[in-house]
C-alpha atoms as a PDB file:
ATOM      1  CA  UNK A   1      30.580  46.782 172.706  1.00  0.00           C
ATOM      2  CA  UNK A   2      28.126  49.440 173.255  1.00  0.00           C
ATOM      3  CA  UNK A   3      25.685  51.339 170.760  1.00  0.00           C
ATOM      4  CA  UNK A   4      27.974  54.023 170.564  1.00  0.00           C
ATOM      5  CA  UNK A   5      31.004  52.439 169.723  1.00  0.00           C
ATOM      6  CA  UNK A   6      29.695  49.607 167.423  1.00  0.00           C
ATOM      7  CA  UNK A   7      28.187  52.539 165.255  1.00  0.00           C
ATOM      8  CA  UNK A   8      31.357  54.454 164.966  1.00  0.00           C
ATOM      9  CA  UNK A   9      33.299  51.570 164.053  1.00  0.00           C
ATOM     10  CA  UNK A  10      30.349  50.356 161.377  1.00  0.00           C
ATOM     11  CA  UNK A  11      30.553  54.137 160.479  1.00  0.00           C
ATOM     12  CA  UNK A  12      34.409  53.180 160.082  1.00  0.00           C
ATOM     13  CA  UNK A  13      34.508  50.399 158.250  1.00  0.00           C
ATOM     14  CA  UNK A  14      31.525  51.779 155.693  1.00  0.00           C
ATOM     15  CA  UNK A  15      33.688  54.923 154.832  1.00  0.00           C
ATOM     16  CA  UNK A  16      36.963  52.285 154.174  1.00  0.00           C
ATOM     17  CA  UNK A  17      34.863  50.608 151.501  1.00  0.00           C
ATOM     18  CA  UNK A  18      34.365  53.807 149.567  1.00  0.00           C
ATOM     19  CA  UNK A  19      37.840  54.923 149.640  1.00  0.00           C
ATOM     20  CA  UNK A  20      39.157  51.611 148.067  1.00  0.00           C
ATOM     21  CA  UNK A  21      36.328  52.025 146.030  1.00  0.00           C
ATOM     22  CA  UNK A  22      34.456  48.677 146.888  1.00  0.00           C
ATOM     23  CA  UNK A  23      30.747  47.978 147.176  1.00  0.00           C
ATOM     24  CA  UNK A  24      28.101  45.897 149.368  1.00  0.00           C
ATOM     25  CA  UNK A  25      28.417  43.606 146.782  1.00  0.00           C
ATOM     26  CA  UNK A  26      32.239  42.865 147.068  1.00  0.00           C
ATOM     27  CA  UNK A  27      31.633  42.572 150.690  1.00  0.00           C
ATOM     28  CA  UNK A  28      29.009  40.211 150.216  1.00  0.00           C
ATOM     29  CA  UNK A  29      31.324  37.802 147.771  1.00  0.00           C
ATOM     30  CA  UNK A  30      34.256  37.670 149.986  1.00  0.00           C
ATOM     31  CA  UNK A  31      32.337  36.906 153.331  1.00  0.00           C
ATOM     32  CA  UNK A  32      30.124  34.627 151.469  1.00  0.00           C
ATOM     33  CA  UNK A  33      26.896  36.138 151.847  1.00  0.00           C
ATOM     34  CA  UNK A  34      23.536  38.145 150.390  1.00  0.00           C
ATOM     35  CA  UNK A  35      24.219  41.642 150.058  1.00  0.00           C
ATOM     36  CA  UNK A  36      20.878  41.605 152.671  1.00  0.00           C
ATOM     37  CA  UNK A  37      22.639  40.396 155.185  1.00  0.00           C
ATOM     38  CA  UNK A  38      26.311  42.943 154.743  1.00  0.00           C
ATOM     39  CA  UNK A  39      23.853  45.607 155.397  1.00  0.00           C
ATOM     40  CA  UNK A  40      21.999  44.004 158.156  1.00  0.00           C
ATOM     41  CA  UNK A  41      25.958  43.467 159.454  1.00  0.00           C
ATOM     42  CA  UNK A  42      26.648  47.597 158.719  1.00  0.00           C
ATOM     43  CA  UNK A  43      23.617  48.037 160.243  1.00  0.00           C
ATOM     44  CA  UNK A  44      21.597  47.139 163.368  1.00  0.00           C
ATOM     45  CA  UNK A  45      22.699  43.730 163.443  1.00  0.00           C
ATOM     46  CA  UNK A  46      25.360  42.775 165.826  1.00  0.00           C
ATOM     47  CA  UNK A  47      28.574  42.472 164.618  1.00  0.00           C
ATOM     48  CA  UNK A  48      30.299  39.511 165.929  1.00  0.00           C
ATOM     49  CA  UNK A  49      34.333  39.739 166.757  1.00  0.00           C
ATOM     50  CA  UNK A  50      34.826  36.982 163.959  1.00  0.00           C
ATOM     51  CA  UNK A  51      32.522  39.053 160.972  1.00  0.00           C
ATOM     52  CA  UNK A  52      34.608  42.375 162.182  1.00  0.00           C
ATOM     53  CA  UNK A  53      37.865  40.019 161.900  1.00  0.00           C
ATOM     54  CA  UNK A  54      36.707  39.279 158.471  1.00  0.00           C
ATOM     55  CA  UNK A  55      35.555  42.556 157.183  1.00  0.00           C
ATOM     56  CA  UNK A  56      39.029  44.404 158.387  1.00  0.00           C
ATOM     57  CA  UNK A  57      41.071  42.123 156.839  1.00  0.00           C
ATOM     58  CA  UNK A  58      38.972  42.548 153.555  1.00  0.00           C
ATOM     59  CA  UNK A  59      39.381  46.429 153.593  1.00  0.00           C
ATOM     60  CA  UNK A  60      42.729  46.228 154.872  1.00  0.00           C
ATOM     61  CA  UNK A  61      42.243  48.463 158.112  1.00  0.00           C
ATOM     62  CA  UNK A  62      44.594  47.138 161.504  1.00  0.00           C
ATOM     63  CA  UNK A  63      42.339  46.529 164.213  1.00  0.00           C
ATOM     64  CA  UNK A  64      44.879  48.705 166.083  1.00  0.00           C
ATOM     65  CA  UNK A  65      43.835  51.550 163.901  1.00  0.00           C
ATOM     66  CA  UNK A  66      40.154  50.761 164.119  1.00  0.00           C
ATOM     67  CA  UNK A  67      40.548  50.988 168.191  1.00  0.00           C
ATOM     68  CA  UNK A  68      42.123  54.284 167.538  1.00  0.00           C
ATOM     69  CA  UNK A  69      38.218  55.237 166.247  1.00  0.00           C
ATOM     70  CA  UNK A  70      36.780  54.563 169.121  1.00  0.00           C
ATOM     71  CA  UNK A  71      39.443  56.236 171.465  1.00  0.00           C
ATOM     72  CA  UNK A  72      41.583  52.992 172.522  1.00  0.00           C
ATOM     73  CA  UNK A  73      44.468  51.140 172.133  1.00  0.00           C
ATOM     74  CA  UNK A  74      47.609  53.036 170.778  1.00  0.00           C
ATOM     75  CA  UNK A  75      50.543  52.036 168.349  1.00  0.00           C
ATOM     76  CA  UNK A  76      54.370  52.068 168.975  1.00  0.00           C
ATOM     77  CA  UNK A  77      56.586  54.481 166.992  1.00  0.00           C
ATOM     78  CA  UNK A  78      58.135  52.155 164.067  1.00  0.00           C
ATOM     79  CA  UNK A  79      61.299  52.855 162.238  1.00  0.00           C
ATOM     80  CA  UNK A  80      63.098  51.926 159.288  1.00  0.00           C
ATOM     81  CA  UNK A  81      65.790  49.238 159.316  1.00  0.00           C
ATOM     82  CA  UNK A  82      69.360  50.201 158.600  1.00  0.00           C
ATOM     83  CA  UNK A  83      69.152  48.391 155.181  1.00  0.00           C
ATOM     84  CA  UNK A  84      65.975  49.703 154.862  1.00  0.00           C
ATOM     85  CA  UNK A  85      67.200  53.413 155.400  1.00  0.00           C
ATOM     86  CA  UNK A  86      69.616  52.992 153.258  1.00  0.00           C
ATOM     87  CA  UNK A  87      67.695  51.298 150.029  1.00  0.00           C
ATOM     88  CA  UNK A  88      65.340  54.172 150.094  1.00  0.00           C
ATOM     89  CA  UNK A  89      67.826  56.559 150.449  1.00  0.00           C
ATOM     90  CA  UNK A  90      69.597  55.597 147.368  1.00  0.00           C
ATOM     91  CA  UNK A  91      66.482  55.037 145.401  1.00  0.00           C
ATOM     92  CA  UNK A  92      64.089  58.021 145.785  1.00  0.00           C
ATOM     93  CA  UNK A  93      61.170  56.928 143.449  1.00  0.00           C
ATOM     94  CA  UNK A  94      60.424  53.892 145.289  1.00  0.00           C
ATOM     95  CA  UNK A  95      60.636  56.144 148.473  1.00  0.00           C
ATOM     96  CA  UNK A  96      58.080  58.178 147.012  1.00  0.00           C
ATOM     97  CA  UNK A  97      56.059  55.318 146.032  1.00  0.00           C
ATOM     98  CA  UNK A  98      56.365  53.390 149.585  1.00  0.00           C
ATOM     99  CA  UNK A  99      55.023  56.816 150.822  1.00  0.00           C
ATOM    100  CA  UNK A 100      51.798  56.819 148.618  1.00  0.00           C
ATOM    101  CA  UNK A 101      51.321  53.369 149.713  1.00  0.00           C
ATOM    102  CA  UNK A 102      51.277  54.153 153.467  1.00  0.00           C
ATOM    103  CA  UNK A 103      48.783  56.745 152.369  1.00  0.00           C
ATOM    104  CA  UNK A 104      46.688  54.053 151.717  1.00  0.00           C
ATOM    105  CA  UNK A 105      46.808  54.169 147.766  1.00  0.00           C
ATOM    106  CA  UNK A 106      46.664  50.796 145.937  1.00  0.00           C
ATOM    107  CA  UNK A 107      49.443  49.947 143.083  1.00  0.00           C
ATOM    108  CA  UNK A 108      46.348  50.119 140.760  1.00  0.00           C
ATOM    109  CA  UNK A 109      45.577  53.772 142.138  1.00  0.00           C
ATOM    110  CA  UNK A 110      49.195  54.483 142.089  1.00  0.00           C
ATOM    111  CA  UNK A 111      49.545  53.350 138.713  1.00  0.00           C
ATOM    112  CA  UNK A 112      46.442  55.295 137.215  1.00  0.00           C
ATOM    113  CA  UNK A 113      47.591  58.781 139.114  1.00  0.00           C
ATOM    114  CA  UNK A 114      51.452  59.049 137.645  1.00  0.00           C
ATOM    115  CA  UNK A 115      50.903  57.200 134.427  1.00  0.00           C
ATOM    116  CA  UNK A 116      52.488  54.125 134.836  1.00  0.00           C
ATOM    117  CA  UNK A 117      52.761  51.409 133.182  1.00  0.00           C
ATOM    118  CA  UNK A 118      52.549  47.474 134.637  1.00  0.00           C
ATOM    119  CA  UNK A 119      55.978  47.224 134.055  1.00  0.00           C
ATOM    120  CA  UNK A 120      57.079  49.660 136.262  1.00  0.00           C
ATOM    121  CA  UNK A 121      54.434  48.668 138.854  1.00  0.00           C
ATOM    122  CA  UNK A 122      55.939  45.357 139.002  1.00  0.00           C
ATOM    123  CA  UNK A 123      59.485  46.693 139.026  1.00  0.00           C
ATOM    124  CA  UNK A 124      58.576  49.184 142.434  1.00  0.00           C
ATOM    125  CA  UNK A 125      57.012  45.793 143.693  1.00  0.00           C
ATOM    126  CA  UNK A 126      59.011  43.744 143.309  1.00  0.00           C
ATOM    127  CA  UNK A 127      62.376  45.784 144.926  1.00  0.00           C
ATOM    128  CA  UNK A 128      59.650  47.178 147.594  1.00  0.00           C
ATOM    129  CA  UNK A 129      59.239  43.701 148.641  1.00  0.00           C
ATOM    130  CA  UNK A 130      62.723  42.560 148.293  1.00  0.00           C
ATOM    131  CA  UNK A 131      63.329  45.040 151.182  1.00  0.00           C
ATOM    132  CA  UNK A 132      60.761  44.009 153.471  1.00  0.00           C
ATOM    133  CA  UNK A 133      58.977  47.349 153.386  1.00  0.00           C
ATOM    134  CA  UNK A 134      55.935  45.688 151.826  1.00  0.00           C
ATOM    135  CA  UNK A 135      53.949  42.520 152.030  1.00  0.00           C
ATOM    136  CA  UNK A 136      51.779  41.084 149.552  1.00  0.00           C
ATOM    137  CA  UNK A 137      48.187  39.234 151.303  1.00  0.00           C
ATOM    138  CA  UNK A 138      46.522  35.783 150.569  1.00  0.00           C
ATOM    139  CA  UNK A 139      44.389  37.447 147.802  1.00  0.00           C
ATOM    140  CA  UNK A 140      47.420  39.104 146.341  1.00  0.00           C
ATOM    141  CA  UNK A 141      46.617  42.761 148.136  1.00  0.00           C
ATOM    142  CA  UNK A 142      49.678  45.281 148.640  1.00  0.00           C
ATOM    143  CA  UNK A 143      50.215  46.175 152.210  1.00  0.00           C
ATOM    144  CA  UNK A 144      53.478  48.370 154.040  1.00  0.00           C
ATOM    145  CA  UNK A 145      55.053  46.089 156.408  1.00  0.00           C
ATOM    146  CA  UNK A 146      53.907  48.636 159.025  1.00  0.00           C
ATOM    147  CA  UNK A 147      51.298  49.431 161.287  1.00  0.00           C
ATOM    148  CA  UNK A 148      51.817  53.318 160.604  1.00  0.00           C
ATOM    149  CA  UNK A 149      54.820  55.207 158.451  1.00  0.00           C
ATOM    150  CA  UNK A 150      57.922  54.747 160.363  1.00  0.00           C
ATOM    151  CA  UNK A 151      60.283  57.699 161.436  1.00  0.00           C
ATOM    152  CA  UNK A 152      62.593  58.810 159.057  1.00  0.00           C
ATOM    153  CA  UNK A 153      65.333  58.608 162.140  1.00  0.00           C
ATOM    154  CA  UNK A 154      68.888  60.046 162.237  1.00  0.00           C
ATOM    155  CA  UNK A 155      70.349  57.769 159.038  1.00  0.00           C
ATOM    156  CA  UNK A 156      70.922  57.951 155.344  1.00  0.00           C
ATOM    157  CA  UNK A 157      66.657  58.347 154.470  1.00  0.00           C
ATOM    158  CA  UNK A 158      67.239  61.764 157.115  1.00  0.00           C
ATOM    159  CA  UNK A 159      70.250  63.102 155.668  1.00  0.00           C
ATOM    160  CA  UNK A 160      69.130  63.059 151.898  1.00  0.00           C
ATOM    161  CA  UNK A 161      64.973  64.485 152.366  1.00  0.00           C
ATOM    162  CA  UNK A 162      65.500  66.596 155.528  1.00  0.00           C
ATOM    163  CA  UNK A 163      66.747  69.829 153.620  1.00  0.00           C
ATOM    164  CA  UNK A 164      64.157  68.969 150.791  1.00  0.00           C
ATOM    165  CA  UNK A 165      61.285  68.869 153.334  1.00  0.00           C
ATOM    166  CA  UNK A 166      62.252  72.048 155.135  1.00  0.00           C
ATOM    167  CA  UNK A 167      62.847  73.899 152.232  1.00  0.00           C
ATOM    168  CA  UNK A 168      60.125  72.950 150.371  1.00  0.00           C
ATOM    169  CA  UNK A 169      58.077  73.932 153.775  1.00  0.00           C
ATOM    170  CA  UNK A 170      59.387  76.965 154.261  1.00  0.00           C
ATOM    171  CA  UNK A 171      58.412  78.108 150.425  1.00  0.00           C
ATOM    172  CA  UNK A 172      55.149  77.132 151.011  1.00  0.00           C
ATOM    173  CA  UNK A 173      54.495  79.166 154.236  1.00  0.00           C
ATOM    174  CA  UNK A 174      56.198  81.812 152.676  1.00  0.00           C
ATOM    175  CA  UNK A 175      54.072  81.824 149.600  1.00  0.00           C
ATOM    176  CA  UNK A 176      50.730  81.152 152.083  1.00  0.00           C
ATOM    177  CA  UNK A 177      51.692  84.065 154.301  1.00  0.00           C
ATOM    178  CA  UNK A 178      51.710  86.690 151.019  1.00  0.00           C
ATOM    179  CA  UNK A 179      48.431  85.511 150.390  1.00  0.00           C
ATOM    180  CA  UNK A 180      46.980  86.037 153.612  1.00  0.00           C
ATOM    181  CA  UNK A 181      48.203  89.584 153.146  1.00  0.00           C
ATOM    182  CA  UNK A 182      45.656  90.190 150.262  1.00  0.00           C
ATOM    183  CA  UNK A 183      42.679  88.802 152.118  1.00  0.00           C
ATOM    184  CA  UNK A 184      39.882  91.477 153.476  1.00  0.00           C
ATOM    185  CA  UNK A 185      40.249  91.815 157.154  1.00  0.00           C
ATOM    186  CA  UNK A 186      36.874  89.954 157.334  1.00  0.00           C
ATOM    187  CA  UNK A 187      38.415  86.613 155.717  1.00  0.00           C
ATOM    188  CA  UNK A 188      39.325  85.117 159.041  1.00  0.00           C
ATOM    189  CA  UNK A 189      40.677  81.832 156.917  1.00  0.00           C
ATOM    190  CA  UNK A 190      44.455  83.577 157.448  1.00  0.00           C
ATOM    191  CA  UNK A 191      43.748  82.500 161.076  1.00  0.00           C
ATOM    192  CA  UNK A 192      44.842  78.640 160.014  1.00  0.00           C
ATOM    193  CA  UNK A 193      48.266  79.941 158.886  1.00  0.00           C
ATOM    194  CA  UNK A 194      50.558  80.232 162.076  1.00  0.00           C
ATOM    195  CA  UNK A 195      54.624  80.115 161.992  1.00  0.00           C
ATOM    196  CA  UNK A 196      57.361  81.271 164.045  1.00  0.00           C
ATOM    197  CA  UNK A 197      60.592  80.733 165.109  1.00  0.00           C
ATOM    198  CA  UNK A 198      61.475  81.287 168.738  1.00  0.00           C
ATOM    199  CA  UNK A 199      64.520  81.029 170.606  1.00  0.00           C
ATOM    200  CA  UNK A 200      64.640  81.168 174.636  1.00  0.00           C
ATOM    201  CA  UNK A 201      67.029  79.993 176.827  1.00  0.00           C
ATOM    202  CA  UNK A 202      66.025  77.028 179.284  1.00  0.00           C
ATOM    203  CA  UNK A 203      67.687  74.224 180.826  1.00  0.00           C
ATOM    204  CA  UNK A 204      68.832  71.209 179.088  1.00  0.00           C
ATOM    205  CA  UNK A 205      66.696  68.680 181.375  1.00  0.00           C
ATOM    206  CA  UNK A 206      63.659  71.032 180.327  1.00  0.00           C
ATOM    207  CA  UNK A 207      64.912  70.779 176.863  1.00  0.00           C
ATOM    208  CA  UNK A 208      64.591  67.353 176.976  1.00  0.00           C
ATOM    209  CA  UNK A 209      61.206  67.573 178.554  1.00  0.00           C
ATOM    210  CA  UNK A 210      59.699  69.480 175.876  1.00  0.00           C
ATOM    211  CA  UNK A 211      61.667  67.341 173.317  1.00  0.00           C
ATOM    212  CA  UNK A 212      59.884  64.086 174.483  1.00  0.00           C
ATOM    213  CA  UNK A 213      56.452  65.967 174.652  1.00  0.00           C
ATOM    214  CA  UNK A 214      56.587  67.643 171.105  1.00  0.00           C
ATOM    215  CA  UNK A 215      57.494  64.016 169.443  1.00  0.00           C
ATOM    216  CA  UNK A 216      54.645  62.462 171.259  1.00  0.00           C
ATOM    217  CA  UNK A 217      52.383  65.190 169.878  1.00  0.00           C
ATOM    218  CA  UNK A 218      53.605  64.819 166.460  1.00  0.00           C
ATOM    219  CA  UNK A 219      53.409  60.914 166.181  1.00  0.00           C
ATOM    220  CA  UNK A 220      49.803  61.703 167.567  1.00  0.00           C
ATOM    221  CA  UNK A 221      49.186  63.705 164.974  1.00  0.00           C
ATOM    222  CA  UNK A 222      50.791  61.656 162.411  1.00  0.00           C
ATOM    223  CA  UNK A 223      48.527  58.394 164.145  1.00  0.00           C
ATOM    224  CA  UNK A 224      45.026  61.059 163.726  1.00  0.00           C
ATOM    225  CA  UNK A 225      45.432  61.307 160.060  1.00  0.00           C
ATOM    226  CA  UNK A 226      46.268  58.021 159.379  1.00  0.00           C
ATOM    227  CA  UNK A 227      43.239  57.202 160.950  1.00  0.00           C
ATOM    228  CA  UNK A 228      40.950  59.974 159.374  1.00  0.00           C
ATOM    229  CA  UNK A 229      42.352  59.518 155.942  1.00  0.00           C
ATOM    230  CA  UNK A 230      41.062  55.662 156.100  1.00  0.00           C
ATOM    231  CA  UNK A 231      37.155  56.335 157.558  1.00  0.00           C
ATOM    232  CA  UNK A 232      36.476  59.905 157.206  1.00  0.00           C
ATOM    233  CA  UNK A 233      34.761  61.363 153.561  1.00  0.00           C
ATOM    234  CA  UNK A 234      37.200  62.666 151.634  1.00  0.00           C
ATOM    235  CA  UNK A 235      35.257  66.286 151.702  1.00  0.00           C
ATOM    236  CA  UNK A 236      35.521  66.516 155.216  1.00  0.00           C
ATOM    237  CA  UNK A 237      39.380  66.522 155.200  1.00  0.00           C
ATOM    238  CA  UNK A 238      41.646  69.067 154.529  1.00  0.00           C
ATOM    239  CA  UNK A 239      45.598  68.979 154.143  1.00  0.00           C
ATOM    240  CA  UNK A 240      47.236  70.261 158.152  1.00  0.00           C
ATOM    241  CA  UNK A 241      50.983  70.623 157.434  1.00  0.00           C
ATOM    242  CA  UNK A 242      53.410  71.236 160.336  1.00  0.00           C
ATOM    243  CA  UNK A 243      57.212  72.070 160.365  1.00  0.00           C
ATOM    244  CA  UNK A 244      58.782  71.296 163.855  1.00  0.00           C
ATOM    245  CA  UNK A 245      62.457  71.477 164.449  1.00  0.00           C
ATOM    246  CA  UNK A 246      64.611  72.013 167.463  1.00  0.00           C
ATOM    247  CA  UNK A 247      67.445  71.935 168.967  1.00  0.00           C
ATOM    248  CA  UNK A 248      69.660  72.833 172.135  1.00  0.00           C
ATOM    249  CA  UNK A 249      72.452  75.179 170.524  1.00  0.00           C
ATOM    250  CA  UNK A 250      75.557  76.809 172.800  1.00  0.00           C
ATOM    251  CA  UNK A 251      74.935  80.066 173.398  1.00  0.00           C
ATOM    252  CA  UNK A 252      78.008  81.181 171.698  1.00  0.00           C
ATOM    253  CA  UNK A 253      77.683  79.400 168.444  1.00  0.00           C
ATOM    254  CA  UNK A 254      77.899  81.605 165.968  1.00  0.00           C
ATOM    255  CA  UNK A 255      74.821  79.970 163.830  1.00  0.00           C
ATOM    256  CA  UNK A 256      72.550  82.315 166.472  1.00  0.00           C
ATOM    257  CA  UNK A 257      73.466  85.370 164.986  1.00  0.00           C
ATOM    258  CA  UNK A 258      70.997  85.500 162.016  1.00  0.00           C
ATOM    259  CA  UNK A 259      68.105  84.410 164.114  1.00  0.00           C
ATOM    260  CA  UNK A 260      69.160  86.912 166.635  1.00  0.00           C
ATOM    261  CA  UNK A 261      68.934  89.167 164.152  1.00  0.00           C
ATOM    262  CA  UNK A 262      65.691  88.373 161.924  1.00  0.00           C
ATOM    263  CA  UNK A 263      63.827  91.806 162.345  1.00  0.00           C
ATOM    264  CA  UNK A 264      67.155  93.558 161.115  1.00  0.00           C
ATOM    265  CA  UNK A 265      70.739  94.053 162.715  1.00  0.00           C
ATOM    266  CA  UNK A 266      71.182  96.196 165.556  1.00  0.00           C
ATOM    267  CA  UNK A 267      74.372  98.501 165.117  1.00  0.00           C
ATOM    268  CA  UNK A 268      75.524 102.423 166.129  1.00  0.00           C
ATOM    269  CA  UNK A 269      74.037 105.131 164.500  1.00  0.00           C
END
């Protein structure tokens, strides 16, 4: 590998071992090692394909999200199975917690941030790994049974969050949008805030076009901050959130109206 890339992933792999909170010394005790030589590894030593094996696996980062660092390689969109869909539509708290795993929370962290206690740790587990949606590693480490958080899809999972997520959206932009509105002129920070709604009428193979090319941006997006979230400092990242929705609508349904009409009704006089 060259210079540039073997820094970027030690870079990598350094910030990973501060976000689960780990040391040199950790390092040192599961590759078997002196501290010494971990920072001669992190540092201008080379790092050897087997060592990097080791040290991923350790920090649990994919070497498929460690090529995304240095710009290659790529991951496949994953999804739910239908059981899968199904068990965390019925049970929403281990939905939630699945989620703050894929964030790339431990149990412990998990645990210490809502309050609870080993009982119910073990419970969300144990029925997390009953449905395949975790794993548990040789050295008893909690792990999704993905490479990245799958698509919510078209099933149950969709049908109970989607009008949770878009209205809970919506309130926020809303309530970020009145506070632009008191800013001085000068604050330019308003300029992160952008929404809109546009209809415009197109063909359906265009449609379809734009369809494929808005879902490849958003699972890009979705791939960046997994990424970032696992080897950036945590004061260099901010939260981005985005609401897309679309769809390809008759032109005489009557659900047009309102958006036709979202600056105020035209009528006589």
């Amino acid at each position: 590998m060259t210079e540039f890339k073997s820094q970027r992933i030690k870079s990598a792999l350094k910030e990973r071992l501060k976000k689960k909170g780990l040391k040199y010394e950790d390092l040192a005790e599961h590759l078997e090692v002196s501290v010494p030589t971990v920072k001669r590894y992190l540092g201008p030593e080379e790092l050897t394909v087997s060592r990097l094996l080791q040290i991923c696996d350790f920090v649990d980062l994919e070497l498929e999200e460690l090529a995304k660092v240095i710009e290659v390689g790529g991951l496949e969109e994953e999804r739910f199975t239908e059981e899968q869909d199904k068990f965390l539509a019925k049970n929403p708290k281990f939905f939630s917690y699945f989620m703050k795993l894929c964030e790339g929370l431990t149990p412990a962290q998990i645990a210490e941030k809502y309050g609870l206690n080993q009982r119910s740790t073990d419970k969300y587990l144990i029925g997390l790994e009953k449905a395949e949606l975790i794993r548990v590693t040789g050295r008893m480490r909690v792990k999704p049974a993905f490479k990245r958080t799958p698509s919510l899809g078209k099933g149950a999972l969709a049908k109970v969050y989607f009008e949770n997520f878009i209205n809970s959206a919506s309130r926020l932009f809303i309530e970020l949008i009145h506070q632009s509105f008191l800013k001085k002129e000068s604050d330019k920070s308003e300029r992160s805030i952008r929404y809109a709604v546009q209809g415009t009428k197109m063909s359906k193979g265009s449609y379809l076009k734009w369809q494929q090319e808005l879902e490849k941006t958003m699972r890009a997006i979705q791939e960046t901050s997994s990424i970032e979230e696992k080897t950036m400092p945590e004061a260099d990242l901010e939260t981005a959130v985005f609401v897309v929705a679309h769809a390809f609508v008759d032109n005489a349904n009557p659900l047009l109206k309102p958006l036709d009409n979202t600056f105020g009704e035209i009528g006589n006089l």
